[in-house]
Protein backbone atom coordinates (compact mmCIF):
# COMPACT_ATOMS: atom_id res chain seq x y z
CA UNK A 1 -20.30 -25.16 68.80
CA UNK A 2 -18.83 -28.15 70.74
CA UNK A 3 -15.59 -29.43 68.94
CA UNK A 4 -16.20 -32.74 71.03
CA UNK A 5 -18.47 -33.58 68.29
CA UNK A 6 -16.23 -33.29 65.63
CA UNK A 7 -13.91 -35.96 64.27
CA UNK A 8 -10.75 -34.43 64.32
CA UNK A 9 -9.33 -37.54 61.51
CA UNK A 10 -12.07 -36.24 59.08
CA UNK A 11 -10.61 -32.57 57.51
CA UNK A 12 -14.12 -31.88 56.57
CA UNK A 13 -15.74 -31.73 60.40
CA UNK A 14 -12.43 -29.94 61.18
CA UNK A 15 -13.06 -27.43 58.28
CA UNK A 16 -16.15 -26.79 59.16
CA UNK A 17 -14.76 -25.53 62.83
CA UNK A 18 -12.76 -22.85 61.04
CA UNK A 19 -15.38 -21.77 58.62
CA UNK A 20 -17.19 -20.79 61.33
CA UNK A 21 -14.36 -18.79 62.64
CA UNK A 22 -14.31 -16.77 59.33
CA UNK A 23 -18.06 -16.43 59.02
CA UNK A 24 -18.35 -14.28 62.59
CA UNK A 25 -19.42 -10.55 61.34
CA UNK A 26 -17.47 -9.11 64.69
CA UNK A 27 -14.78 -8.94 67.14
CA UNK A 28 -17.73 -10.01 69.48
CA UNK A 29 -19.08 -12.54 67.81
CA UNK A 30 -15.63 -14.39 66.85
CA UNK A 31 -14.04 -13.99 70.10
CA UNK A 32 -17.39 -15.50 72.08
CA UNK A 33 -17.04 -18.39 69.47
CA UNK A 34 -13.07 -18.95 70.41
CA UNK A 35 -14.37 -18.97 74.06
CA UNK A 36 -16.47 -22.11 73.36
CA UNK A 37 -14.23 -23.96 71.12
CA UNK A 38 -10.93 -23.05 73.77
CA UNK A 39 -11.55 -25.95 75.45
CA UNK A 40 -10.86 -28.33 72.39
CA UNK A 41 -8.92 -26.07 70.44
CA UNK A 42 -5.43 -27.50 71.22
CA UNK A 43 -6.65 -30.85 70.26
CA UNK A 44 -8.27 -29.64 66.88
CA UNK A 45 -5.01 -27.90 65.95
CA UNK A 46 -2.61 -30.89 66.49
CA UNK A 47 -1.14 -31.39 63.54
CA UNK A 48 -0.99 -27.35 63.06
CA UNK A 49 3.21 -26.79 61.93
CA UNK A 50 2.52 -22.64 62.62
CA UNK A 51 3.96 -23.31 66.01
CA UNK A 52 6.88 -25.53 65.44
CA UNK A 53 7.71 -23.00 62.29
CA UNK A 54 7.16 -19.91 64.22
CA UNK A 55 9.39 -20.92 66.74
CA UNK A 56 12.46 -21.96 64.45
CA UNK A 57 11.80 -18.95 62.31
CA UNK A 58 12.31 -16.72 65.77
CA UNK A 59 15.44 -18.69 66.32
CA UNK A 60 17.13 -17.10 62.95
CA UNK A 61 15.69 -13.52 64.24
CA UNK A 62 16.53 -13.30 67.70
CA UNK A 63 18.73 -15.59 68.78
CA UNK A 64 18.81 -14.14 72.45
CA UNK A 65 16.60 -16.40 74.72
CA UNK A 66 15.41 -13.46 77.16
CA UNK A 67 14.42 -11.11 74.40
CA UNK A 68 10.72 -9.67 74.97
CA UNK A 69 8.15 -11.34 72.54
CA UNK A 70 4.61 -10.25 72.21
CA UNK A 71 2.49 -12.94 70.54
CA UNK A 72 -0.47 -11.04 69.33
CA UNK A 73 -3.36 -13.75 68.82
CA UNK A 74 -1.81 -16.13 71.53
CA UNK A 75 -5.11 -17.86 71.49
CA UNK A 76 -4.43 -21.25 73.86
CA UNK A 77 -0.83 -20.55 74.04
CA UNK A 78 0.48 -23.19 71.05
CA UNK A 79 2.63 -20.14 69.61
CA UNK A 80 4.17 -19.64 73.31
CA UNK A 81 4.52 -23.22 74.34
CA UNK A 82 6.63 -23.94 70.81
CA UNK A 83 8.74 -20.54 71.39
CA UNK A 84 8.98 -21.44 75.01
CA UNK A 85 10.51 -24.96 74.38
CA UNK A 86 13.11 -23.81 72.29
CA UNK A 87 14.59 -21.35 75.58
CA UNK A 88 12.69 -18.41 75.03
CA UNK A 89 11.87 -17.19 78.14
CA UNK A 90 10.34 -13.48 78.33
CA UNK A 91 6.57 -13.75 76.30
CA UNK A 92 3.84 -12.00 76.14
CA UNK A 93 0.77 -13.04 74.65
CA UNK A 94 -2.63 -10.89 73.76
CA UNK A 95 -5.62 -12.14 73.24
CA UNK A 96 -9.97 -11.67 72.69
CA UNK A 97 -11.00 -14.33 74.06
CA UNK A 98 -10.75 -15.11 78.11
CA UNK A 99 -11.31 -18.15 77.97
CA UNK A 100 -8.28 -19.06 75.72
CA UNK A 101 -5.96 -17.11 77.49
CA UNK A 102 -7.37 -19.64 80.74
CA UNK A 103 -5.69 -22.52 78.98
CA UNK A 104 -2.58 -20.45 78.12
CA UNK A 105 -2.24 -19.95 81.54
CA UNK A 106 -2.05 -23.19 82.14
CA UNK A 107 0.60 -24.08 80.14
CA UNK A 108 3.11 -21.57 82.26
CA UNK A 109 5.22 -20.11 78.94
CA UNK A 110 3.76 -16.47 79.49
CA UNK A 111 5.13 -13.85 81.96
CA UNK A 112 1.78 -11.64 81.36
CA UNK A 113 -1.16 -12.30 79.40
CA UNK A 114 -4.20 -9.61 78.21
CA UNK A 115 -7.26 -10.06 77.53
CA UNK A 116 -7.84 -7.22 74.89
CA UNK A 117 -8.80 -6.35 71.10
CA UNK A 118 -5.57 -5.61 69.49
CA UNK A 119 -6.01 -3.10 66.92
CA UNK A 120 -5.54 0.30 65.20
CA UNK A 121 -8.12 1.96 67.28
CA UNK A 122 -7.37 -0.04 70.73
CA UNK A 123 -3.37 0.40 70.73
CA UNK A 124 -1.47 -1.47 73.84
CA UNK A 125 -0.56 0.50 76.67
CA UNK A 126 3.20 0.08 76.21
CA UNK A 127 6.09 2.52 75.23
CA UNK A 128 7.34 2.32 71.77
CA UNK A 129 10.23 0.02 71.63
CA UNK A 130 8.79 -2.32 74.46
CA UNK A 131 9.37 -5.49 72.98
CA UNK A 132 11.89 -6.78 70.97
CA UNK A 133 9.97 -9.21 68.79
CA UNK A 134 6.08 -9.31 67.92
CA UNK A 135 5.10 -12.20 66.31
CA UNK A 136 1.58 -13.62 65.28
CA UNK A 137 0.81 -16.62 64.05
CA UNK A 138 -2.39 -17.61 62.05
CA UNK A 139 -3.70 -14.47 62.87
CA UNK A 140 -4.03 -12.91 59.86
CA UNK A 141 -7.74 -14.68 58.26
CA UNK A 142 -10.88 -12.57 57.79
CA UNK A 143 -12.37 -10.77 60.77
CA UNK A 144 -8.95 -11.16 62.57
CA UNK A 145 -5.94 -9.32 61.91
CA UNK A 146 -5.14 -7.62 58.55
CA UNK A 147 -2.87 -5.14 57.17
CA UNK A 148 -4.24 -2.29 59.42
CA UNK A 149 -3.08 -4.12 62.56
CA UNK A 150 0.56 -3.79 61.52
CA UNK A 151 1.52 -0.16 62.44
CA UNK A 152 0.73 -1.27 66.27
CA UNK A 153 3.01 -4.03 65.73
CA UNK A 154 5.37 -2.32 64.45
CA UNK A 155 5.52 0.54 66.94
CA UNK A 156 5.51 -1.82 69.62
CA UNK A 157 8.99 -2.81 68.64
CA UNK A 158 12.25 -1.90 68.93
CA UNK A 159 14.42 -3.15 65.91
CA UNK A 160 12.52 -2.59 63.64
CA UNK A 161 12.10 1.03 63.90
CA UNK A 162 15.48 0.94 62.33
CA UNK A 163 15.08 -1.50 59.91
CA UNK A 164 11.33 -1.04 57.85
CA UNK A 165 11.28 1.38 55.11
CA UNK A 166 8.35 3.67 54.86
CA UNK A 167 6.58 1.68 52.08
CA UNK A 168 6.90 -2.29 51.74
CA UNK A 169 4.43 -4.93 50.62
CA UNK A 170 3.96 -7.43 52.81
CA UNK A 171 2.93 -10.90 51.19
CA UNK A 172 0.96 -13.30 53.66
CA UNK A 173 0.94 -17.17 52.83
CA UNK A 174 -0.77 -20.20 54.16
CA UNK A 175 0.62 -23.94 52.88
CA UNK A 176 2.61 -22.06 50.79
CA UNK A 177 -0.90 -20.31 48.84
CA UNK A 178 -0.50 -16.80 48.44
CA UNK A 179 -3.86 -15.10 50.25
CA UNK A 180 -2.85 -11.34 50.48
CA UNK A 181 -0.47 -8.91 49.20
CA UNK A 182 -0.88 -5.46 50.72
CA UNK A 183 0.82 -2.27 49.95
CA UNK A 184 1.53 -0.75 53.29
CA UNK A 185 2.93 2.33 54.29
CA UNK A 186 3.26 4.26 57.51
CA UNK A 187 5.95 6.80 58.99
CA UNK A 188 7.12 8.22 62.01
């Protein structure tokens, strides 16, 4: 798919981009499509608020600028550069495809970047506790990350090992639309 061909004003050609994205059947398949579309991605995703909102949400939640974040799904880096440009300076970011995590090079905000299916079955090769922060941001759509991606997260953090309960429910929205409520429980 080459996004040059899409009209980025019309919501339908740009729709059509992420449908795609949804209707991959594997890890393979979705993160060979993200390779092609990398290139265009940034401009596609624009008028995107995740970032800005990601970063002022992390601002309530960690208000110390050298804290270690781990942006799981760091795609071209729009999570990083928003979180970057509000002082944060210690990030992370974990990716599928290579050739997004190219362009997130580019933009400098990273300290390390890994090219690597994040999952239940493929855990990171850090200590519990590493980071103090793991964030991910429009992540969490069909074929991507779901509720079973969240005990990885969660070990891989430091704070919240005191603060989570053993059971919660953890509500996910987009523009404000409820999409999934899941029961989830782990323990240590």
């Amino acid at each position: 798919m080459d996004l040059k061909t899409i009209d980025i004003t019309d919501p339908c050609g740009v729709q059509a981009v992420f449908d795609n994205l949804l209707d991959c059947q594997n890890r393979e398949d979705m993160a060979k499509l993200y390779d092609n579309i990398a290139p265009d991605y940034d401009m596609v995703s624009n008028e995107w608020a995740g970032p800005a909102e990601t970063a002022a949400k992390l601002q309530e939640i960690e208000p110390n600028k050298n804290a270690c974040i781990l942006d799981v799904g760091c795609g071209t880096g729009l999570v990083g550069k928003a979180v970057s440009d509000v002082g944060y300076l210690n990030l992370y970011g974990i990716d599928m495809s290579e050739s997004s995590l190219n362009i997130a090079s580019e933009k400098g905000v990273y300290s390390k970047l890994i090219n690597a299916t994040f999952g239940p079955e493929t855990p990171l090769n850090y200590k519990d506790g590493f980071f103090d922060v793991a964030l991910s941001t429009g992540c969490f759509l069909p074929n991507h990350l779901d509720h079973t991606h969240l005990p990885e997260m969660i070990r891989l953090v430091k704070k919240v090992q005191n603060i989570i309960k053993p059971y919660m429910n953890l509500n996910l929205t987009l523009s404000n639309q409820a999409l999934y409520s899941y029961p989830v429980a782990w323990g240590r």
